[in-house]
PDB file of N, CA and C in Angstrom:
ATOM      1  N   UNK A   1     -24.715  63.044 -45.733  1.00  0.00           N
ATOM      2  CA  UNK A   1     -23.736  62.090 -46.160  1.00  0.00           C
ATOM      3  C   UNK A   1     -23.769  62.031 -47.686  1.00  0.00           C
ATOM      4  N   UNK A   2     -22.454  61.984 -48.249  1.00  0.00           N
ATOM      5  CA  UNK A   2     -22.409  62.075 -49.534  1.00  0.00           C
ATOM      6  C   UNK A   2     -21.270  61.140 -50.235  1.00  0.00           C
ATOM      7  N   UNK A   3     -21.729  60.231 -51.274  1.00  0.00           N
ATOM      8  CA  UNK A   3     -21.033  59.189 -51.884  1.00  0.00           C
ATOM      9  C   UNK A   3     -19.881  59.819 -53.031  1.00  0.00           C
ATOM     10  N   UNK A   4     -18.643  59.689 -52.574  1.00  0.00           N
ATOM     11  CA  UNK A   4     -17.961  60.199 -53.700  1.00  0.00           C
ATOM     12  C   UNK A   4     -17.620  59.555 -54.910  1.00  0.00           C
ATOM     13  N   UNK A   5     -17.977  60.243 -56.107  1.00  0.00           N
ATOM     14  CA  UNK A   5     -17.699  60.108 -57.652  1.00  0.00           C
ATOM     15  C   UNK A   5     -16.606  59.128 -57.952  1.00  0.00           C
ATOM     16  N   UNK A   6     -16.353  57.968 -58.781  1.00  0.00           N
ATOM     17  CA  UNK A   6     -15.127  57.938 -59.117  1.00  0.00           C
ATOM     18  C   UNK A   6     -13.751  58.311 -59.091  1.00  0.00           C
ATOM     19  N   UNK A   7     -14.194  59.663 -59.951  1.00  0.00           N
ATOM     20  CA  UNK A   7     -13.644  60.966 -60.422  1.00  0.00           C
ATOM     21  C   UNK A   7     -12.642  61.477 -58.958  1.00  0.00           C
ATOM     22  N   UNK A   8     -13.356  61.463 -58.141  1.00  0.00           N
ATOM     23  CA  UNK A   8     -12.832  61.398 -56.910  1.00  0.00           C
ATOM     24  C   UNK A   8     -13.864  63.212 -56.387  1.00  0.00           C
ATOM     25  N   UNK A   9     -14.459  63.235 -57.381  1.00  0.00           N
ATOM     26  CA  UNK A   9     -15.490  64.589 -56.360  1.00  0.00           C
ATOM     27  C   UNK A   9     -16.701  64.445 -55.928  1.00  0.00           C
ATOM     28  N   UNK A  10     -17.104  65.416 -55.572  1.00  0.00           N
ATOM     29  CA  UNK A  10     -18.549  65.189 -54.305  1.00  0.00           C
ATOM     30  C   UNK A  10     -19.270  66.473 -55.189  1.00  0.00           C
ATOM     31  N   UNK A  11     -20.665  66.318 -55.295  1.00  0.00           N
ATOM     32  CA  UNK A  11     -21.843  67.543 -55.182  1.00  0.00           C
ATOM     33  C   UNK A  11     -21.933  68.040 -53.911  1.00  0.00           C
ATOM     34  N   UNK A  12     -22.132  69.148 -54.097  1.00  0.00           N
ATOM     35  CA  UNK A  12     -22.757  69.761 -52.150  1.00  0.00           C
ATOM     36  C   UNK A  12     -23.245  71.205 -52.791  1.00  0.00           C
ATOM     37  N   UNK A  13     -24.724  71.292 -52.812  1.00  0.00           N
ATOM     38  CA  UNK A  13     -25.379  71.844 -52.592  1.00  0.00           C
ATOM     39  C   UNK A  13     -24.860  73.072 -54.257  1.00  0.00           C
ATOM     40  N   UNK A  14     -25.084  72.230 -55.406  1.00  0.00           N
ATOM     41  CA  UNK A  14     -24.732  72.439 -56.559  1.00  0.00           C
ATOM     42  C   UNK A  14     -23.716  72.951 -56.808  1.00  0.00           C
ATOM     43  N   UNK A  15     -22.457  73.074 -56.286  1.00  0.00           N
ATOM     44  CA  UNK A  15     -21.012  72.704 -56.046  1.00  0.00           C
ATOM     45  C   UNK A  15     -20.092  71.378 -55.875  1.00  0.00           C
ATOM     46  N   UNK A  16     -19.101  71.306 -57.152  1.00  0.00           N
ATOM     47  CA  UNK A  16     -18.433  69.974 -57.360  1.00  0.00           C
ATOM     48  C   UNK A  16     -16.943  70.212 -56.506  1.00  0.00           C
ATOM     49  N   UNK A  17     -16.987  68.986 -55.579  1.00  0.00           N
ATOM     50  CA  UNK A  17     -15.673  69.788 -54.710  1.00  0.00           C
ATOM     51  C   UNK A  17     -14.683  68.824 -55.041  1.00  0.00           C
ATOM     52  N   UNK A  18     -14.042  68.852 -55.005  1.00  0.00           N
ATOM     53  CA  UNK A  18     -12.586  67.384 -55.982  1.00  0.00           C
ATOM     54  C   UNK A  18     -11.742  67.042 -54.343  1.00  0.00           C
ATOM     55  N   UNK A  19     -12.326  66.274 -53.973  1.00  0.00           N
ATOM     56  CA  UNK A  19     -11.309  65.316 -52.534  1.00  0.00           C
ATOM     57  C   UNK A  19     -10.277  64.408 -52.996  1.00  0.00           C
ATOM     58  N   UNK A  20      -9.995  63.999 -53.868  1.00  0.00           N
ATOM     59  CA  UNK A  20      -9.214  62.646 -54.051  1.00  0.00           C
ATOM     60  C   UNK A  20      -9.661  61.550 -54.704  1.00  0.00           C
ATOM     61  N   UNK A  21      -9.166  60.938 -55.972  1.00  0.00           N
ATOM     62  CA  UNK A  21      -9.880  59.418 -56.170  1.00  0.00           C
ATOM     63  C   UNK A  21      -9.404  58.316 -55.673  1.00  0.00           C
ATOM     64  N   UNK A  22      -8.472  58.671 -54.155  1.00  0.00           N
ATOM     65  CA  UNK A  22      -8.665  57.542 -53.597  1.00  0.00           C
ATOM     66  C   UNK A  22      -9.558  57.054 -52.795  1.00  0.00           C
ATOM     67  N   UNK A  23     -10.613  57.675 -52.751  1.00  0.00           N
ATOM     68  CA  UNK A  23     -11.931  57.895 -52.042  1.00  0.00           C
ATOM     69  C   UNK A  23     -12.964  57.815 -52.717  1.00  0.00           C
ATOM     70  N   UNK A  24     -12.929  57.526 -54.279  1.00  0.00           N
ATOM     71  CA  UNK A  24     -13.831  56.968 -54.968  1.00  0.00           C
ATOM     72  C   UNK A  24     -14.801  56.437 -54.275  1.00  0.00           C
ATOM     73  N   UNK A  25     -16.328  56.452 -54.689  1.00  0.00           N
ATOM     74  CA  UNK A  25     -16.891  54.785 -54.019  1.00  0.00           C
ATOM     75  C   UNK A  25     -17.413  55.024 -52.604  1.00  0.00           C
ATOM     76  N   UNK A  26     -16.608  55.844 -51.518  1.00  0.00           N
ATOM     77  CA  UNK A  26     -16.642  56.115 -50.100  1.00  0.00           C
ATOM     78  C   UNK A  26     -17.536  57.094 -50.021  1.00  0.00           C
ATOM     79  N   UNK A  27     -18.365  57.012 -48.764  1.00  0.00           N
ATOM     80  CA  UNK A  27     -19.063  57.431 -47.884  1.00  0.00           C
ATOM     81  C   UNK A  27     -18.560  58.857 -47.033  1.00  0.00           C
ATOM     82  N   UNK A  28     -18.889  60.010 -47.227  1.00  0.00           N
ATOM     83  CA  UNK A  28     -18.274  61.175 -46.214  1.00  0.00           C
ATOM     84  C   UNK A  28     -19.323  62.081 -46.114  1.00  0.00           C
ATOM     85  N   UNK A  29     -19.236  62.515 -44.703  1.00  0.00           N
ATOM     86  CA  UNK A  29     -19.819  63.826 -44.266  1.00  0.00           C
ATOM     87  C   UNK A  29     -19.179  64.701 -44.804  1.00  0.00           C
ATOM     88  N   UNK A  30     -20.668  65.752 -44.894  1.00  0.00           N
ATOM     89  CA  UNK A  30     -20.169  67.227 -45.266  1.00  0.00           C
ATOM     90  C   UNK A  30     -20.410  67.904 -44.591  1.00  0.00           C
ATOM     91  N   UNK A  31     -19.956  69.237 -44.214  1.00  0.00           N
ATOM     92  CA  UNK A  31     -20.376  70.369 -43.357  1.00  0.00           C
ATOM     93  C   UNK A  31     -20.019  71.802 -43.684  1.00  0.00           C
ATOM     94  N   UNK A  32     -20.758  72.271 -43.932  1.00  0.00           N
ATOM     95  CA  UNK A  32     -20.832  73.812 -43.968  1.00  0.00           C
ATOM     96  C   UNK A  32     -20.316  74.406 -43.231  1.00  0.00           C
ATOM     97  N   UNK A  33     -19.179  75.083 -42.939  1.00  0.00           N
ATOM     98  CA  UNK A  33     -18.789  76.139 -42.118  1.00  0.00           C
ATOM     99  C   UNK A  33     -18.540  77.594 -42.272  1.00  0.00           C
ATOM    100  N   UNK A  34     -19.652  77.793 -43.194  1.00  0.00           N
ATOM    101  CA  UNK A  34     -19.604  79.340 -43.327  1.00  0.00           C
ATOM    102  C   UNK A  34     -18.733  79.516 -44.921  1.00  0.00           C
ATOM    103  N   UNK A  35     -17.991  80.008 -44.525  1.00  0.00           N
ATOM    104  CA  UNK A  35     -16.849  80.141 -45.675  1.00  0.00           C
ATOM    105  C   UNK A  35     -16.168  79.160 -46.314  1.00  0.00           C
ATOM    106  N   UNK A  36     -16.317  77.766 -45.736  1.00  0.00           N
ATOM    107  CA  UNK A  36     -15.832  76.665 -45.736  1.00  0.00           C
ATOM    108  C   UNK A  36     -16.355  75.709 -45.846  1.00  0.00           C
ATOM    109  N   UNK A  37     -16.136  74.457 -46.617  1.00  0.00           N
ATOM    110  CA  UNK A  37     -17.125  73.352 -46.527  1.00  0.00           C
ATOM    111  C   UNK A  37     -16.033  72.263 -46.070  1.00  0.00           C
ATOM    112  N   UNK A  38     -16.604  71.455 -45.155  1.00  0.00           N
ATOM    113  CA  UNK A  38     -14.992  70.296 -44.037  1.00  0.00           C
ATOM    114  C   UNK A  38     -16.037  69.268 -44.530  1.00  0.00           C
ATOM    115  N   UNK A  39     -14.849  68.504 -45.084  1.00  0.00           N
ATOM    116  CA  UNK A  39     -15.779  66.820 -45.784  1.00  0.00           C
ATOM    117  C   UNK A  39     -14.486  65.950 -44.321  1.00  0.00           C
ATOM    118  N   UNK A  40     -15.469  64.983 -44.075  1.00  0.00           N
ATOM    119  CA  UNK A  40     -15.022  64.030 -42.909  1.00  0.00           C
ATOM    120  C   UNK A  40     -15.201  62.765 -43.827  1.00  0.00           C
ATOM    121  N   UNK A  41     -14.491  61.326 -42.869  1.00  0.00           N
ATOM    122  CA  UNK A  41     -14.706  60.342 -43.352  1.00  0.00           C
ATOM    123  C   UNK A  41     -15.645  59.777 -42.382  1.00  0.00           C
ATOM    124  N   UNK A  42     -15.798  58.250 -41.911  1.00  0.00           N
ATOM    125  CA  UNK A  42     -17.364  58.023 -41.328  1.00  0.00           C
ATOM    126  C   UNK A  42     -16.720  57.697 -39.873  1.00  0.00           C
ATOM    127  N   UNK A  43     -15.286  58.357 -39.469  1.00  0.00           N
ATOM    128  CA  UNK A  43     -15.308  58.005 -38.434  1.00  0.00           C
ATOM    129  C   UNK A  43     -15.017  59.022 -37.492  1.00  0.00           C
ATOM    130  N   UNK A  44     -15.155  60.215 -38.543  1.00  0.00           N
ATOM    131  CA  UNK A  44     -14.894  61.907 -37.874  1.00  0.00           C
ATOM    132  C   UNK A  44     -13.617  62.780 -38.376  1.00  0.00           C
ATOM    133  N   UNK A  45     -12.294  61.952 -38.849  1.00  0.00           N
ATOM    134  CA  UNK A  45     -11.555  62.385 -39.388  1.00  0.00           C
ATOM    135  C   UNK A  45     -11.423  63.662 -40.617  1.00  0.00           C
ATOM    136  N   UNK A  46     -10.970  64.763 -40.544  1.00  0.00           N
ATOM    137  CA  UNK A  46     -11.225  65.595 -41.367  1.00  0.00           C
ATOM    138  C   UNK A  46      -9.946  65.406 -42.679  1.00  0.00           C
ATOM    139  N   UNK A  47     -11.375  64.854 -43.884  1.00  0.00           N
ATOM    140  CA  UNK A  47     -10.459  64.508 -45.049  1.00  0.00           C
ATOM    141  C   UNK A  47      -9.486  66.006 -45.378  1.00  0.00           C
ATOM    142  N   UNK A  48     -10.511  66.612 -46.243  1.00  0.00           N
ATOM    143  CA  UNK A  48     -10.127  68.411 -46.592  1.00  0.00           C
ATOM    144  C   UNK A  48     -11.321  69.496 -46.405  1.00  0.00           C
ATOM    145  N   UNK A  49     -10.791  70.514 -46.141  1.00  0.00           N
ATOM    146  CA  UNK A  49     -11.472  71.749 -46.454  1.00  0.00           C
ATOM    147  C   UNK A  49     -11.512  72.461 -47.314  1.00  0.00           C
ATOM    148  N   UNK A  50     -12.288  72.856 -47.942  1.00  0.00           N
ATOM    149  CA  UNK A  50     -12.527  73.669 -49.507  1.00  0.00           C
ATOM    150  C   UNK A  50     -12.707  75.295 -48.898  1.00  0.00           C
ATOM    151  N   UNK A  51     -12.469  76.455 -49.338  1.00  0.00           N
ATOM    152  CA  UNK A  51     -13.027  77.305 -49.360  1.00  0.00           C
ATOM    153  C   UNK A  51     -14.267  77.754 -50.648  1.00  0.00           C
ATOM    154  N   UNK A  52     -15.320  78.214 -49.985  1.00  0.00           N
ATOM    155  CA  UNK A  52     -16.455  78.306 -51.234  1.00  0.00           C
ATOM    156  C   UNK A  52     -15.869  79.614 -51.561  1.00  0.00           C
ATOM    157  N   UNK A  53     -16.277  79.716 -53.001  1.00  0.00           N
ATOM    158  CA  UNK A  53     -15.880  80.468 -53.765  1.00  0.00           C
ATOM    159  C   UNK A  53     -16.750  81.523 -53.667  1.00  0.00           C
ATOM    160  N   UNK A  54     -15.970  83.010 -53.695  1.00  0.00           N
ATOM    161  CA  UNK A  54     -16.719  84.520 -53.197  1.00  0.00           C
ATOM    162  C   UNK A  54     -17.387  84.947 -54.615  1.00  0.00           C
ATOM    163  N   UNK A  55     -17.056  84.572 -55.706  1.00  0.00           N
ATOM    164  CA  UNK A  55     -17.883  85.078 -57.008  1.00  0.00           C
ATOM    165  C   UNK A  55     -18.890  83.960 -56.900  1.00  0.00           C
ATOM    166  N   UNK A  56     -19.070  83.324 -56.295  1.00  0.00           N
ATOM    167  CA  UNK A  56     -20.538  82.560 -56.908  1.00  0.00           C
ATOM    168  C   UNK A  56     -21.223  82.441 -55.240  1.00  0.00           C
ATOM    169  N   UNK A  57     -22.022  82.814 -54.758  1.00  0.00           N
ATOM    170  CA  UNK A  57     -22.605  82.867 -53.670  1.00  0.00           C
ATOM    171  C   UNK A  57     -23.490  81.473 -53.231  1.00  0.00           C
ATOM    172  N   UNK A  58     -23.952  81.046 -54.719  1.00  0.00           N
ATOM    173  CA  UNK A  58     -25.196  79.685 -54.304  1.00  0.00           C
ATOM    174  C   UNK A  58     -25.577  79.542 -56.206  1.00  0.00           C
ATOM    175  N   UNK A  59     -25.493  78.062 -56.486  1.00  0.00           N
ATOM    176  CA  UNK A  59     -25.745  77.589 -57.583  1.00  0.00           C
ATOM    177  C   UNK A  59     -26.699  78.366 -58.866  1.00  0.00           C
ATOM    178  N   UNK A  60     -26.447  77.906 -59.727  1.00  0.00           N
ATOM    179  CA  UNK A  60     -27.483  78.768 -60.813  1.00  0.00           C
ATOM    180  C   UNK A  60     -28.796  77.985 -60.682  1.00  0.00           C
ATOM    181  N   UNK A  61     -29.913  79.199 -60.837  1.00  0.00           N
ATOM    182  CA  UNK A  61     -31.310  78.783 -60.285  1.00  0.00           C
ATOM    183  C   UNK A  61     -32.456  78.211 -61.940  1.00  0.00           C
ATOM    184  N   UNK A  62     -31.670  78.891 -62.501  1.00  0.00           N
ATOM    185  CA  UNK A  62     -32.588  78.849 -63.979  1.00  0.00           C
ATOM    186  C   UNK A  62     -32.077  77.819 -64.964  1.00  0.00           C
ATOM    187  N   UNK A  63     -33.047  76.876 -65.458  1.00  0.00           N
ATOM    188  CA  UNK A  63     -32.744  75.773 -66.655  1.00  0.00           C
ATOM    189  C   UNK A  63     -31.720  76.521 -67.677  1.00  0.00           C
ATOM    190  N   UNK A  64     -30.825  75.430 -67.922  1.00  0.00           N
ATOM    191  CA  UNK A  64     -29.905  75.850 -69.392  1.00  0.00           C
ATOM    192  C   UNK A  64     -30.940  76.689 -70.228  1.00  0.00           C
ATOM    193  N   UNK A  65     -30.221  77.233 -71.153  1.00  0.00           N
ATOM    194  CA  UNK A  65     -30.872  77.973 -72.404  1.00  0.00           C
ATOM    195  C   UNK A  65     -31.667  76.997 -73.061  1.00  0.00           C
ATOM    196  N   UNK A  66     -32.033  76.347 -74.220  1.00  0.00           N
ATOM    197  CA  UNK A  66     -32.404  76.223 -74.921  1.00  0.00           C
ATOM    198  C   UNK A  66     -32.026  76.003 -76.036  1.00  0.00           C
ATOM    199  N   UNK A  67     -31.845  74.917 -76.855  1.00  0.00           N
ATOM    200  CA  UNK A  67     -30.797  75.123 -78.220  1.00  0.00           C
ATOM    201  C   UNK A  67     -31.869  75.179 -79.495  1.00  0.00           C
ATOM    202  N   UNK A  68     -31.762  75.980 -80.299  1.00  0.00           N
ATOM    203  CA  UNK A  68     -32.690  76.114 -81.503  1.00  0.00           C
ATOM    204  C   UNK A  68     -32.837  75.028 -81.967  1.00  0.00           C
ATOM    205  N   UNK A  69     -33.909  74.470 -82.715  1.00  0.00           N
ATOM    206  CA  UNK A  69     -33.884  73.082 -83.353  1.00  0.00           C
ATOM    207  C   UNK A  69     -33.757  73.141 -84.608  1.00  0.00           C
ATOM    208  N   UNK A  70     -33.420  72.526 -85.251  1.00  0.00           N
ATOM    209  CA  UNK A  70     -32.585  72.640 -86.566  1.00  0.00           C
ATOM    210  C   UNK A  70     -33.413  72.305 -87.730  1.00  0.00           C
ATOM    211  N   UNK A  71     -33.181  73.187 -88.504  1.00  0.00           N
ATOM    212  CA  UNK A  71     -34.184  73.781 -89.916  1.00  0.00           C
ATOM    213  C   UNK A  71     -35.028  72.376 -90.607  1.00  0.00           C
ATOM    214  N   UNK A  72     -36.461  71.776 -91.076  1.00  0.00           N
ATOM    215  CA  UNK A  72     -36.401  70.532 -91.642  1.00  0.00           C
ATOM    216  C   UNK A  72     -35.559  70.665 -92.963  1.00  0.00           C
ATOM    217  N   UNK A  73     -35.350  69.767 -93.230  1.00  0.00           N
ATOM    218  CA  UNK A  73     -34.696  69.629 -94.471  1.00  0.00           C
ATOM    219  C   UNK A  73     -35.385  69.281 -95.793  1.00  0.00           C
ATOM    220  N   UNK A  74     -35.268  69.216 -96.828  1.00  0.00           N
ATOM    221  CA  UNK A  74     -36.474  68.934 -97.803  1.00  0.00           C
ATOM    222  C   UNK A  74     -36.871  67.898 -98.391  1.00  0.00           C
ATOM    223  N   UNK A  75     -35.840  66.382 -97.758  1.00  0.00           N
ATOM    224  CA  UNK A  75     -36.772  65.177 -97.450  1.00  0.00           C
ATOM    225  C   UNK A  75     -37.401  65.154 -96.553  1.00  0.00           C
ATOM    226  N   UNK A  76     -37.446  66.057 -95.136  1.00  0.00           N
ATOM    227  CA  UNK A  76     -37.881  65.714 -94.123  1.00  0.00           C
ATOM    228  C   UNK A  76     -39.512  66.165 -94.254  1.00  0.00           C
ATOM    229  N   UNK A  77     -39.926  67.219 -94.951  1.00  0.00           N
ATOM    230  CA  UNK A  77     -40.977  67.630 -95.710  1.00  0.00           C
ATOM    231  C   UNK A  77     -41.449  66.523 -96.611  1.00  0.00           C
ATOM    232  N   UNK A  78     -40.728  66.222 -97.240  1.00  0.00           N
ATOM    233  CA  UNK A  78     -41.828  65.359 -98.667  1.00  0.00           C
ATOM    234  C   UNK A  78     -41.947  64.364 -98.117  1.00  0.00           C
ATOM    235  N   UNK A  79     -41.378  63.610 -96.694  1.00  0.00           N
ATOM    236  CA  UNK A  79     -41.258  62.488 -95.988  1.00  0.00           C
ATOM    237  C   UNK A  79     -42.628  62.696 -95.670  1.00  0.00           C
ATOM    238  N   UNK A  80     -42.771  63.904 -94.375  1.00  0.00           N
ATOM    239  CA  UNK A  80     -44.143  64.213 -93.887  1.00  0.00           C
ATOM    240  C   UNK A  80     -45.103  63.947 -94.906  1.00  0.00           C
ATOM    241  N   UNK A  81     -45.256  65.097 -95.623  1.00  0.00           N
ATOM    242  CA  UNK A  81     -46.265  64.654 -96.745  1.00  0.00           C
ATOM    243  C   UNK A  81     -46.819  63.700 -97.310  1.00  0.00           C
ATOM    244  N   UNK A  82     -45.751  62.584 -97.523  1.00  0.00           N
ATOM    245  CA  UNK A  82     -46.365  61.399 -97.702  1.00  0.00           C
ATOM    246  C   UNK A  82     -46.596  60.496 -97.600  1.00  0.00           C
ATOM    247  N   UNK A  83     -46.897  61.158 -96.028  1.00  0.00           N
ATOM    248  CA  UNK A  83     -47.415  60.119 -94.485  1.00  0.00           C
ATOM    249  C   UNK A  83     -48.691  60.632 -94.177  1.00  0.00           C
ATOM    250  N   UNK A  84     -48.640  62.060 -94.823  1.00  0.00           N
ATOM    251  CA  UNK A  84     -50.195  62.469 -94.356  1.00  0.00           C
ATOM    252  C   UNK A  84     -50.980  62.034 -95.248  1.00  0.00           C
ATOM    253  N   UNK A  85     -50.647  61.477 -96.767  1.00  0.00           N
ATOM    254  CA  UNK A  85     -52.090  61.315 -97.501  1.00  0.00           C
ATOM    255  C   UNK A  85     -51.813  59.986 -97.425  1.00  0.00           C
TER     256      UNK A  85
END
């Protein structure tokens, strides 16, 4: 069971699927059907069906990159310095 976004989309299984924001707020089953993911509401009704997408098989597994951290500057040095003595 999965609470939908505002926005009106759902996560499922690191996939954002967009149902409607009139469903904000609401409560729906999800289900996997192979090629297909069928979101229900809580009383069995089938909201929509998505097809999963054939270029991406299953979510990215590895942390973002990394962003370089940015050069000190040369108060940020004489700052240090004269905190250490």
């Amino acid at each position: 069971m999965k609470v939908v976004q505002d926005s009106g989309s759902v996560e499922f299984r690191g996939i954002q699927a967009s149902i409607g924001r009139a469903l904000g707020g609401q409560r729906v089953c999800v289900m996997d059907a192979g090629k297909t993911v069928i979101f229900f509401d809580l009383r069995g009704t089938i909201i929509i069906e998505h097809p999963l997408a054939q270029t991406r098989s299953h979510p990215r597994q590895q942390p973002p990159t990394p962003r370089p951290r940015p050069q000190p500057t040369m108060r940020d040095v004489m700052h240090r310095l004269s905190e250490m003595s």
